[in-house]
C-alpha atoms as a PDB file:
ATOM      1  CA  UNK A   1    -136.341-232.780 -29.792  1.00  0.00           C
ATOM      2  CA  UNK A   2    -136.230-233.791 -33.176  1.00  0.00           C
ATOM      3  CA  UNK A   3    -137.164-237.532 -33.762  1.00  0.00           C
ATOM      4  CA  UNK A   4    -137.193-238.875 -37.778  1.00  0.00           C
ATOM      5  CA  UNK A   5    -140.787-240.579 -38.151  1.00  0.00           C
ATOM      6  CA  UNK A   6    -141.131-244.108 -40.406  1.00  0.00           C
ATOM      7  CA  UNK A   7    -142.630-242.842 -43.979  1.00  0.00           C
ATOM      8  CA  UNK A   8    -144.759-245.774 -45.054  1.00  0.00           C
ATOM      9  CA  UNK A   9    -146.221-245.260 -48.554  1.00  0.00           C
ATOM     10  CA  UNK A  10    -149.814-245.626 -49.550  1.00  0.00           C
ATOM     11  CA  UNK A  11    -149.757-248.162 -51.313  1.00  0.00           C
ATOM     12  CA  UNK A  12    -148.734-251.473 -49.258  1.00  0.00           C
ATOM     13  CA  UNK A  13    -149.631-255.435 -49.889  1.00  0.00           C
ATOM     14  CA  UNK A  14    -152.338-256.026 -46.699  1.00  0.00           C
ATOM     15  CA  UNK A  15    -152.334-259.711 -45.077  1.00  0.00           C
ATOM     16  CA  UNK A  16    -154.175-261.137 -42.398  1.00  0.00           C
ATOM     17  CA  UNK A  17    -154.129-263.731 -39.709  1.00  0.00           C
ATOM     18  CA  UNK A  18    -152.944-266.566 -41.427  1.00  0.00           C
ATOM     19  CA  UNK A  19    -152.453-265.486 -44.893  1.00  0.00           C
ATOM     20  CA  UNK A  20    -149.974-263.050 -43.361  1.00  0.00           C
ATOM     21  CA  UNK A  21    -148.115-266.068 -41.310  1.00  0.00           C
ATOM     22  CA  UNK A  22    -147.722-267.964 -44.357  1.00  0.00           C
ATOM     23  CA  UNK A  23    -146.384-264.951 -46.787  1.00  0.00           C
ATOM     24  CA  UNK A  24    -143.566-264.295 -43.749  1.00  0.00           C
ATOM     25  CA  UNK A  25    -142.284-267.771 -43.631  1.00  0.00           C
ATOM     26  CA  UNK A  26    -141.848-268.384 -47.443  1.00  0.00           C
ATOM     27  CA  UNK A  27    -139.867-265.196 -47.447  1.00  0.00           C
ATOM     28  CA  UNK A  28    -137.850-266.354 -44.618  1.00  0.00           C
ATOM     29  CA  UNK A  29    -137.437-270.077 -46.650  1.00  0.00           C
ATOM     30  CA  UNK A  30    -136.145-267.595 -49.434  1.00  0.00           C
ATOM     31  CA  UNK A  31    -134.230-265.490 -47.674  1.00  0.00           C
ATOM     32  CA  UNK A  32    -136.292-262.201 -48.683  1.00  0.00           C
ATOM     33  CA  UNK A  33    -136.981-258.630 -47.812  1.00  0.00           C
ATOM     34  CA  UNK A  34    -140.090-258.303 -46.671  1.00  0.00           C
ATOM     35  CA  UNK A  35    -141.173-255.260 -47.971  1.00  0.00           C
ATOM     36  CA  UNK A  36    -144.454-252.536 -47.933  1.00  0.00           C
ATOM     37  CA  UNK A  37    -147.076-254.851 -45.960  1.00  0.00           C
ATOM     38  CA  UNK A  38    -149.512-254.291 -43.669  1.00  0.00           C
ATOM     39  CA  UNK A  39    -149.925-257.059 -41.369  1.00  0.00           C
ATOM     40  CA  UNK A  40    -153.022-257.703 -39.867  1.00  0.00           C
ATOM     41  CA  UNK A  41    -154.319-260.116 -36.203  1.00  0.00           C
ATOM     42  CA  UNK A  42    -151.145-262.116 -36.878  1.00  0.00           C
ATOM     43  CA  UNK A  43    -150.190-264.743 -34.542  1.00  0.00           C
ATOM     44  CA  UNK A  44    -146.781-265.922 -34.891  1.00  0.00           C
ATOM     45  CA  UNK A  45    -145.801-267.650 -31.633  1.00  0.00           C
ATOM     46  CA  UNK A  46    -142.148-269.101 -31.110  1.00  0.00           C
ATOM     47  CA  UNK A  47    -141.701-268.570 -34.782  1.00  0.00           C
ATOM     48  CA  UNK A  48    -138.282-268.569 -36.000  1.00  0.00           C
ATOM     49  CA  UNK A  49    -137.342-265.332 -38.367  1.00  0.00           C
ATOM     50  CA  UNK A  50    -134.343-264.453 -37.224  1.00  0.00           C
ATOM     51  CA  UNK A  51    -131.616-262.749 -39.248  1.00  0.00           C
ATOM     52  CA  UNK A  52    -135.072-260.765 -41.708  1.00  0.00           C
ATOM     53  CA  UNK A  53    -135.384-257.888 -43.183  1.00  0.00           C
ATOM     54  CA  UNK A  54    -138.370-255.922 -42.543  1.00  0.00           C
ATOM     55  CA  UNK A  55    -138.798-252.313 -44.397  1.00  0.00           C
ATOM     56  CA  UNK A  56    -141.754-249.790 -44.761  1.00  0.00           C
ATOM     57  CA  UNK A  57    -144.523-251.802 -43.222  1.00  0.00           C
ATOM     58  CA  UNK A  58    -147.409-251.806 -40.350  1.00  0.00           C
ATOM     59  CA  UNK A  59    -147.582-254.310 -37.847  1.00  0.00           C
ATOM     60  CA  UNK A  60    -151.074-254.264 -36.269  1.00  0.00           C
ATOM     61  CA  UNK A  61    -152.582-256.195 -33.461  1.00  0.00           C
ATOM     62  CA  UNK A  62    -149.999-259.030 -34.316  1.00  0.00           C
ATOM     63  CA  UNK A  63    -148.641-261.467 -31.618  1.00  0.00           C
ATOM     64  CA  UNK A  64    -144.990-262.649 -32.167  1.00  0.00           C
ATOM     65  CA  UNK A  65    -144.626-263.848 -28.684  1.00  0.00           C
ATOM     66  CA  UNK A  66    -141.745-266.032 -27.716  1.00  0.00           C
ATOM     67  CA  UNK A  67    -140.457-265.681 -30.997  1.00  0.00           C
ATOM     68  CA  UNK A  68    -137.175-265.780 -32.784  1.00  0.00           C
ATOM     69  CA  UNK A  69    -135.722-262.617 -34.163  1.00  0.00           C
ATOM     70  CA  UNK A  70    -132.349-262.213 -33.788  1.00  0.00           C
ATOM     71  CA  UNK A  71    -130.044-260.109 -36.012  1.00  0.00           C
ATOM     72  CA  UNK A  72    -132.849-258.695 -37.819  1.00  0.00           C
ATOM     73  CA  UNK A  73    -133.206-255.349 -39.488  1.00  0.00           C
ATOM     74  CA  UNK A  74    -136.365-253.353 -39.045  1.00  0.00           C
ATOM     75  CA  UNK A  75    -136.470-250.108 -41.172  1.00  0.00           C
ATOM     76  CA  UNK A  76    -139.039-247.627 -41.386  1.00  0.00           C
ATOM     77  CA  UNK A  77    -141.931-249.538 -39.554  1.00  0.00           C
ATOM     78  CA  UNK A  78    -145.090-249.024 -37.430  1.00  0.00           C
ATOM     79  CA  UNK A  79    -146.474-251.400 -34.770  1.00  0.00           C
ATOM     80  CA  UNK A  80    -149.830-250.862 -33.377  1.00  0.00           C
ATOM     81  CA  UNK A  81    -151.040-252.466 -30.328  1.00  0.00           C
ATOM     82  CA  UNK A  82    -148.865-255.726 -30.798  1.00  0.00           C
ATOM     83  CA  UNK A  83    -147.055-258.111 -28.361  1.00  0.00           C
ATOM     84  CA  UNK A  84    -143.866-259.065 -28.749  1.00  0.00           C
ATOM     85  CA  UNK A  85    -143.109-260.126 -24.890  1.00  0.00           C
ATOM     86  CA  UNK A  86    -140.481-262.875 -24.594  1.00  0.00           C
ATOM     87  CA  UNK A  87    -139.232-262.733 -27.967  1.00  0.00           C
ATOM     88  CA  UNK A  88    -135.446-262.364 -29.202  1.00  0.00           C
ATOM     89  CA  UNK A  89    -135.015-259.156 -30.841  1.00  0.00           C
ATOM     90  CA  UNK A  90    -130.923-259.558 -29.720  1.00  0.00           C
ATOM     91  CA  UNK A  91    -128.047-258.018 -32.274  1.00  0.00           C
ATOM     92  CA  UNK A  92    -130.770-256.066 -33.977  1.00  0.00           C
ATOM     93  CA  UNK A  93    -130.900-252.837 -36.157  1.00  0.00           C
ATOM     94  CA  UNK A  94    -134.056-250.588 -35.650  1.00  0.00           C
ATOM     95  CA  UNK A  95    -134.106-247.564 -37.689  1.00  0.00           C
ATOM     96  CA  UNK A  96    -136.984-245.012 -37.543  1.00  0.00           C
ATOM     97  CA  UNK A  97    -139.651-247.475 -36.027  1.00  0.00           C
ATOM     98  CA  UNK A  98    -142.519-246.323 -34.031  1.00  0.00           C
ATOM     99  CA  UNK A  99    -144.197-248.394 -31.573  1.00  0.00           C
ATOM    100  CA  UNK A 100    -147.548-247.871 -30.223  1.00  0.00           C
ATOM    101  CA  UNK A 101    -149.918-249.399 -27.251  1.00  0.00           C
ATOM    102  CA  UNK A 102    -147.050-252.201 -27.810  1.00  0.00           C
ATOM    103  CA  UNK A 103    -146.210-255.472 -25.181  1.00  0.00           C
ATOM    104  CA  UNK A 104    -142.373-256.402 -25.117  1.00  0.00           C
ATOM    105  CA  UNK A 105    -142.662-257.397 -21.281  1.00  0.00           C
ATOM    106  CA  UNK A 106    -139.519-260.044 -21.132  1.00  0.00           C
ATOM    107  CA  UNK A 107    -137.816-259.487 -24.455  1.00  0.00           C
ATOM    108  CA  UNK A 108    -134.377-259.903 -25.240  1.00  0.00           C
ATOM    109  CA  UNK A 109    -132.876-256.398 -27.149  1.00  0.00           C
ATOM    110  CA  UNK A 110    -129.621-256.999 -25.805  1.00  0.00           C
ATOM    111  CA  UNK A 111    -126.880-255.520 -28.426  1.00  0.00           C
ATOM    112  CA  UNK A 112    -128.998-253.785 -30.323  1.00  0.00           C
ATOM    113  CA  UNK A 113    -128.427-250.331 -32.806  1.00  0.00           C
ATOM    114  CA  UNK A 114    -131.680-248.187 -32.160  1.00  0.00           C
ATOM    115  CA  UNK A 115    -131.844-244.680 -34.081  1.00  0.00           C
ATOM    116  CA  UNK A 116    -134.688-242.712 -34.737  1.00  0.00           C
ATOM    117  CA  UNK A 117    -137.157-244.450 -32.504  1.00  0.00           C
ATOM    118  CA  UNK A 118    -140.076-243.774 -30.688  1.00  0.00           C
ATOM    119  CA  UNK A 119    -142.613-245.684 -28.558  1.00  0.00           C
ATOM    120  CA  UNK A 120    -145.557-244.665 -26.759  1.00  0.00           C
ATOM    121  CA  UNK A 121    -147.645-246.518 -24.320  1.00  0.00           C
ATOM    122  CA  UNK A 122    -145.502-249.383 -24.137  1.00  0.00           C
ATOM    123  CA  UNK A 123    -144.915-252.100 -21.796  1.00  0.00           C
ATOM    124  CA  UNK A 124    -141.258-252.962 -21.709  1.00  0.00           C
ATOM    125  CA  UNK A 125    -141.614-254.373 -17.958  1.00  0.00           C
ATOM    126  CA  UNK A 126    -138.288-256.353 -17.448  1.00  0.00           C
ATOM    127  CA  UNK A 127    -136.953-256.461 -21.261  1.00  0.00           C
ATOM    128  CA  UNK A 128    -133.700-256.428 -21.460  1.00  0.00           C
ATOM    129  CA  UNK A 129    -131.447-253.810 -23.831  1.00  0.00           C
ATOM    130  CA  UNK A 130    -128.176-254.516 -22.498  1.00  0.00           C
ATOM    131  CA  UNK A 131    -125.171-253.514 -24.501  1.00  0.00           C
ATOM    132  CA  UNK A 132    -127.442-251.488 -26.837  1.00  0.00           C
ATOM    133  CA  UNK A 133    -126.746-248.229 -28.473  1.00  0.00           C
ATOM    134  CA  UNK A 134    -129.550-245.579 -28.790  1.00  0.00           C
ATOM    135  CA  UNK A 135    -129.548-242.219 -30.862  1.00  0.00           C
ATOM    136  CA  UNK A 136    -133.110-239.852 -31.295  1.00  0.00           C
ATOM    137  CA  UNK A 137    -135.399-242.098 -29.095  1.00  0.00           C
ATOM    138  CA  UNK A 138    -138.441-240.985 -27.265  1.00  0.00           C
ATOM    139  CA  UNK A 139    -140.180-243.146 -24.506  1.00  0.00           C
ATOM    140  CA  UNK A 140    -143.197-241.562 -23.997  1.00  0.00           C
ATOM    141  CA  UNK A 141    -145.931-242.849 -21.007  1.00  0.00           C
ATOM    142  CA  UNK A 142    -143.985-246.162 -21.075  1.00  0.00           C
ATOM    143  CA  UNK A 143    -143.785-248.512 -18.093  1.00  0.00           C
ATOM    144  CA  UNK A 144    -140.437-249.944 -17.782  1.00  0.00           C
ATOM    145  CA  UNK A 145    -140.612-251.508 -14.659  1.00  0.00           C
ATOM    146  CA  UNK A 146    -137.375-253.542 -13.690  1.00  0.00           C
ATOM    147  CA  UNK A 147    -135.872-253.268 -17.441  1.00  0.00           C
ATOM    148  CA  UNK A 148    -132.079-253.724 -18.030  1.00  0.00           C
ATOM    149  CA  UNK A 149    -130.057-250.519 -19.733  1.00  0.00           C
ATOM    150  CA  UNK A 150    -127.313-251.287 -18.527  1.00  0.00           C
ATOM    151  CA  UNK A 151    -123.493-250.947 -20.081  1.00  0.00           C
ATOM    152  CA  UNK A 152    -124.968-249.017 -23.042  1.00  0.00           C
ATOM    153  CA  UNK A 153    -124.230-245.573 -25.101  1.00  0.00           C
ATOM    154  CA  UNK A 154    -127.511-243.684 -25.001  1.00  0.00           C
ATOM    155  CA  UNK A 155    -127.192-239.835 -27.349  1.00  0.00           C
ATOM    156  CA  UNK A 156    -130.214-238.261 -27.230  1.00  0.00           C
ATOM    157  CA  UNK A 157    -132.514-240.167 -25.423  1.00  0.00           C
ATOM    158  CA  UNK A 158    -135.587-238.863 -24.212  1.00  0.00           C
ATOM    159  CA  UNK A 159    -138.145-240.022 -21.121  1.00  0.00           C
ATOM    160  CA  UNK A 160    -141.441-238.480 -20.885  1.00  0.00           C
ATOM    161  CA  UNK A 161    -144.043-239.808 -18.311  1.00  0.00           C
ATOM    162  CA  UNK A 162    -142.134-243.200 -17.608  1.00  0.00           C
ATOM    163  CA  UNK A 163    -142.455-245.506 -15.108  1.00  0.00           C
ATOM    164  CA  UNK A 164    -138.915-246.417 -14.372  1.00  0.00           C
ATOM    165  CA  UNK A 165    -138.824-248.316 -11.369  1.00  0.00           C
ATOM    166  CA  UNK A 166    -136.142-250.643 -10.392  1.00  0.00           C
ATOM    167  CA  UNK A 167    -134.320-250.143 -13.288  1.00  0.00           C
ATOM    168  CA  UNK A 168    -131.031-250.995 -13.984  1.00  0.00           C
ATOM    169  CA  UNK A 169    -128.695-248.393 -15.345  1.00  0.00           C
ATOM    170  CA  UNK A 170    -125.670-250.180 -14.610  1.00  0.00           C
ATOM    171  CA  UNK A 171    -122.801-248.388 -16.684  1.00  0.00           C
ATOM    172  CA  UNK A 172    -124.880-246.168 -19.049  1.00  0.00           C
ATOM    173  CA  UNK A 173    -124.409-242.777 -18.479  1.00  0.00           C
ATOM    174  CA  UNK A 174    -127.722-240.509 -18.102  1.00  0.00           C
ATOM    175  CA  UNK A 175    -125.908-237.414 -18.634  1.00  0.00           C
ATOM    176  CA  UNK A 176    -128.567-234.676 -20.265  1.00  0.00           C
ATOM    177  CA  UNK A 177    -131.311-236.446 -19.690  1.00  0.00           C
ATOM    178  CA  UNK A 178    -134.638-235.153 -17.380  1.00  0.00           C
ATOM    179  CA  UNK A 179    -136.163-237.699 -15.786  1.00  0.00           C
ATOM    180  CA  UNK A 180    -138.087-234.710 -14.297  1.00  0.00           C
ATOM    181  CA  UNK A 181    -141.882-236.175 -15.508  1.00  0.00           C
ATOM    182  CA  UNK A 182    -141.118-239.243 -14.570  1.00  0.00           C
ATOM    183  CA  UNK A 183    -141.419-241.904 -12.046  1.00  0.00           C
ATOM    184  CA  UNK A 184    -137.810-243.122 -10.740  1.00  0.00           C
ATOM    185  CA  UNK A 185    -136.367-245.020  -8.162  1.00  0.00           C
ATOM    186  CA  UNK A 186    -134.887-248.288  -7.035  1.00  0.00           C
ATOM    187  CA  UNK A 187    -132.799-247.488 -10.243  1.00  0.00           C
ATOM    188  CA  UNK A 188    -129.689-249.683 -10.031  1.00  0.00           C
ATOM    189  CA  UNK A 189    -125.958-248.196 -10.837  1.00  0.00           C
ATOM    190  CA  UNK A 190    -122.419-248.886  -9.956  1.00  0.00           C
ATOM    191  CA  UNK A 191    -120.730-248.040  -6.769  1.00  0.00           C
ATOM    192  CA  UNK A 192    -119.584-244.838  -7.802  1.00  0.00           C
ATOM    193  CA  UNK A 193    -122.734-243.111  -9.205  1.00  0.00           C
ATOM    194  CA  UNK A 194    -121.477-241.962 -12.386  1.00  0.00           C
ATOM    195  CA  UNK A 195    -124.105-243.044 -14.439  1.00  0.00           C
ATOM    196  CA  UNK A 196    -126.060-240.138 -12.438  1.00  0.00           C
ATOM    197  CA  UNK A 197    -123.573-237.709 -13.596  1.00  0.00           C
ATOM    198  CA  UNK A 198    -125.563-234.342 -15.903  1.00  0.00           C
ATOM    199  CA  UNK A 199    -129.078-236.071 -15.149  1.00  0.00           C
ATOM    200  CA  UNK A 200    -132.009-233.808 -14.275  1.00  0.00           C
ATOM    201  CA  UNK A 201    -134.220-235.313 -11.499  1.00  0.00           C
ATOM    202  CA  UNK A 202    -137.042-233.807  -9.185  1.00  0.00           C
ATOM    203  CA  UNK A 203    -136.257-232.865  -5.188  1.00  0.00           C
ATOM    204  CA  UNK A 204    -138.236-236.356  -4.596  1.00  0.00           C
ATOM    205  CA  UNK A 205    -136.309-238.216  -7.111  1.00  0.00           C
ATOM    206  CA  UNK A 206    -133.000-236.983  -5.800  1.00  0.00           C
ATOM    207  CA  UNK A 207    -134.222-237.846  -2.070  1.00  0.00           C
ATOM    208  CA  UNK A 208    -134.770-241.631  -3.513  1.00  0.00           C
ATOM    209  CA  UNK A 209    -131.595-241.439  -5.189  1.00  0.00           C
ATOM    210  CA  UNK A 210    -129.423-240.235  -1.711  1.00  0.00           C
ATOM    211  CA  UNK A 211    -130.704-243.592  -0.708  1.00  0.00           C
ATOM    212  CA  UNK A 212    -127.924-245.620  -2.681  1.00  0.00           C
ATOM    213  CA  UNK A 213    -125.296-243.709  -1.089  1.00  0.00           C
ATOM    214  CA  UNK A 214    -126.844-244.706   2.267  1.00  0.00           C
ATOM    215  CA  UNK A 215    -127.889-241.494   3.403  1.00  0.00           C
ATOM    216  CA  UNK A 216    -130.588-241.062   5.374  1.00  0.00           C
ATOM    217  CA  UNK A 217    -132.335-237.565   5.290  1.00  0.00           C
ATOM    218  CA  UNK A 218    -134.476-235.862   7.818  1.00  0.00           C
ATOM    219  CA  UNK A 219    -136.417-232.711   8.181  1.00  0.00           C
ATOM    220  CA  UNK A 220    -135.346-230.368  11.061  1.00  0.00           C
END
């Protein structure tokens, strides 16, 4: 597993609190890049920023909760320990982020292009990523608790230490992928179980999964 890392130069414009909120929304009132910053204890709830450009910059301790942020491109960023839960991240373009100790519990991803990603310690409890298309991502010791996957085209996608209960799946195919070190069940797929098709699973995983074709098991 080869995932492609954000490189963030030195060098980087740092703004806090609500210096930072004020430098994003003149960019956004002049429809600017926003470019090489570090942002700092920003709190930017139910902001509207949709449609932005974001590129080589840290986002740390921020809260963007509730906000706005549809059709935006996010290049080559870092978040530390931010929140992002209930926001609108929907028709987006993520390439080589990395997310750590991050909150998106609620958000809206649906449609997005992800390549390149990675997230650690996350808590994507019911966000929804619909429709989505992933390439090189690693979820690593996230909880995604009742989150929506569903009718997506996942290539190299990789679980480690997940919670992944009553998640839907519905029409994304899991072939290749080891849910081995992993929590999983309740999952939710179509009738004919082809999304299960090439996945690698545990003996207890696979007795939780028997239970959507209605079987019932017992020891002899």
């Amino acid at each position: 597993m080869k995932i492609l890392q954000p490189e963030l130069p030195d060098l980087r414009i740092r703004l806090e609190k609500e210096e930072a909120c004020t430098y994003l929304k003149k960019h956004k009132e002049e429809d600017e890049d926003v470019v090489g910053c570090h942002f700092v204890g920003m709190d930017l709830d139910e902001a509207s920023l949709d449609g932005m450009t974001f590129k080589e910059c840290i986002f740390e301790n921020c809260r963007l909760m509730e906000c706005k942020l549809e059709s935006g491109s996010w290049i080559r960023n870092e978040w530390i320990s931010c929140d992002l839960s209930g926001s609108y991240l929907t028709d987006g373009y993520f390439h080589r982020n990395r997310f750590r100790e991050c909150k998106l519990m609620g958000a809206n991803l649906c449609q997005g292009n992800f390549q390149e990603m990675i997230l650690v310690e996350c808590n994507l409890g019911y966000s929804n990523w619909d429709q989505g298309r992933w390439r090189n991502i690693f979820y690593q010791a996230c909880d995604c608790e009742r989150a929506f996957f569903s009718e997506g085209r996942m290539k190299n996608v990789y679980w480690e230490n997940c919670r992944l209960v009553g998640v839907h799946f519905f029409r994304t195919s899991l072939a290749g992928m080891d849910f081995t070190q992993c929590e999983l069940g309740r999952i939710t797929v179509s009738d004919t179980f082809a999304e299960l098709h090439g996945a690698r699973v545990t003996a207890m995983q696979a007795l939780d999964l028997s239970r959507l074709l209605g079987i019932e098991i017992v020891s002899e």
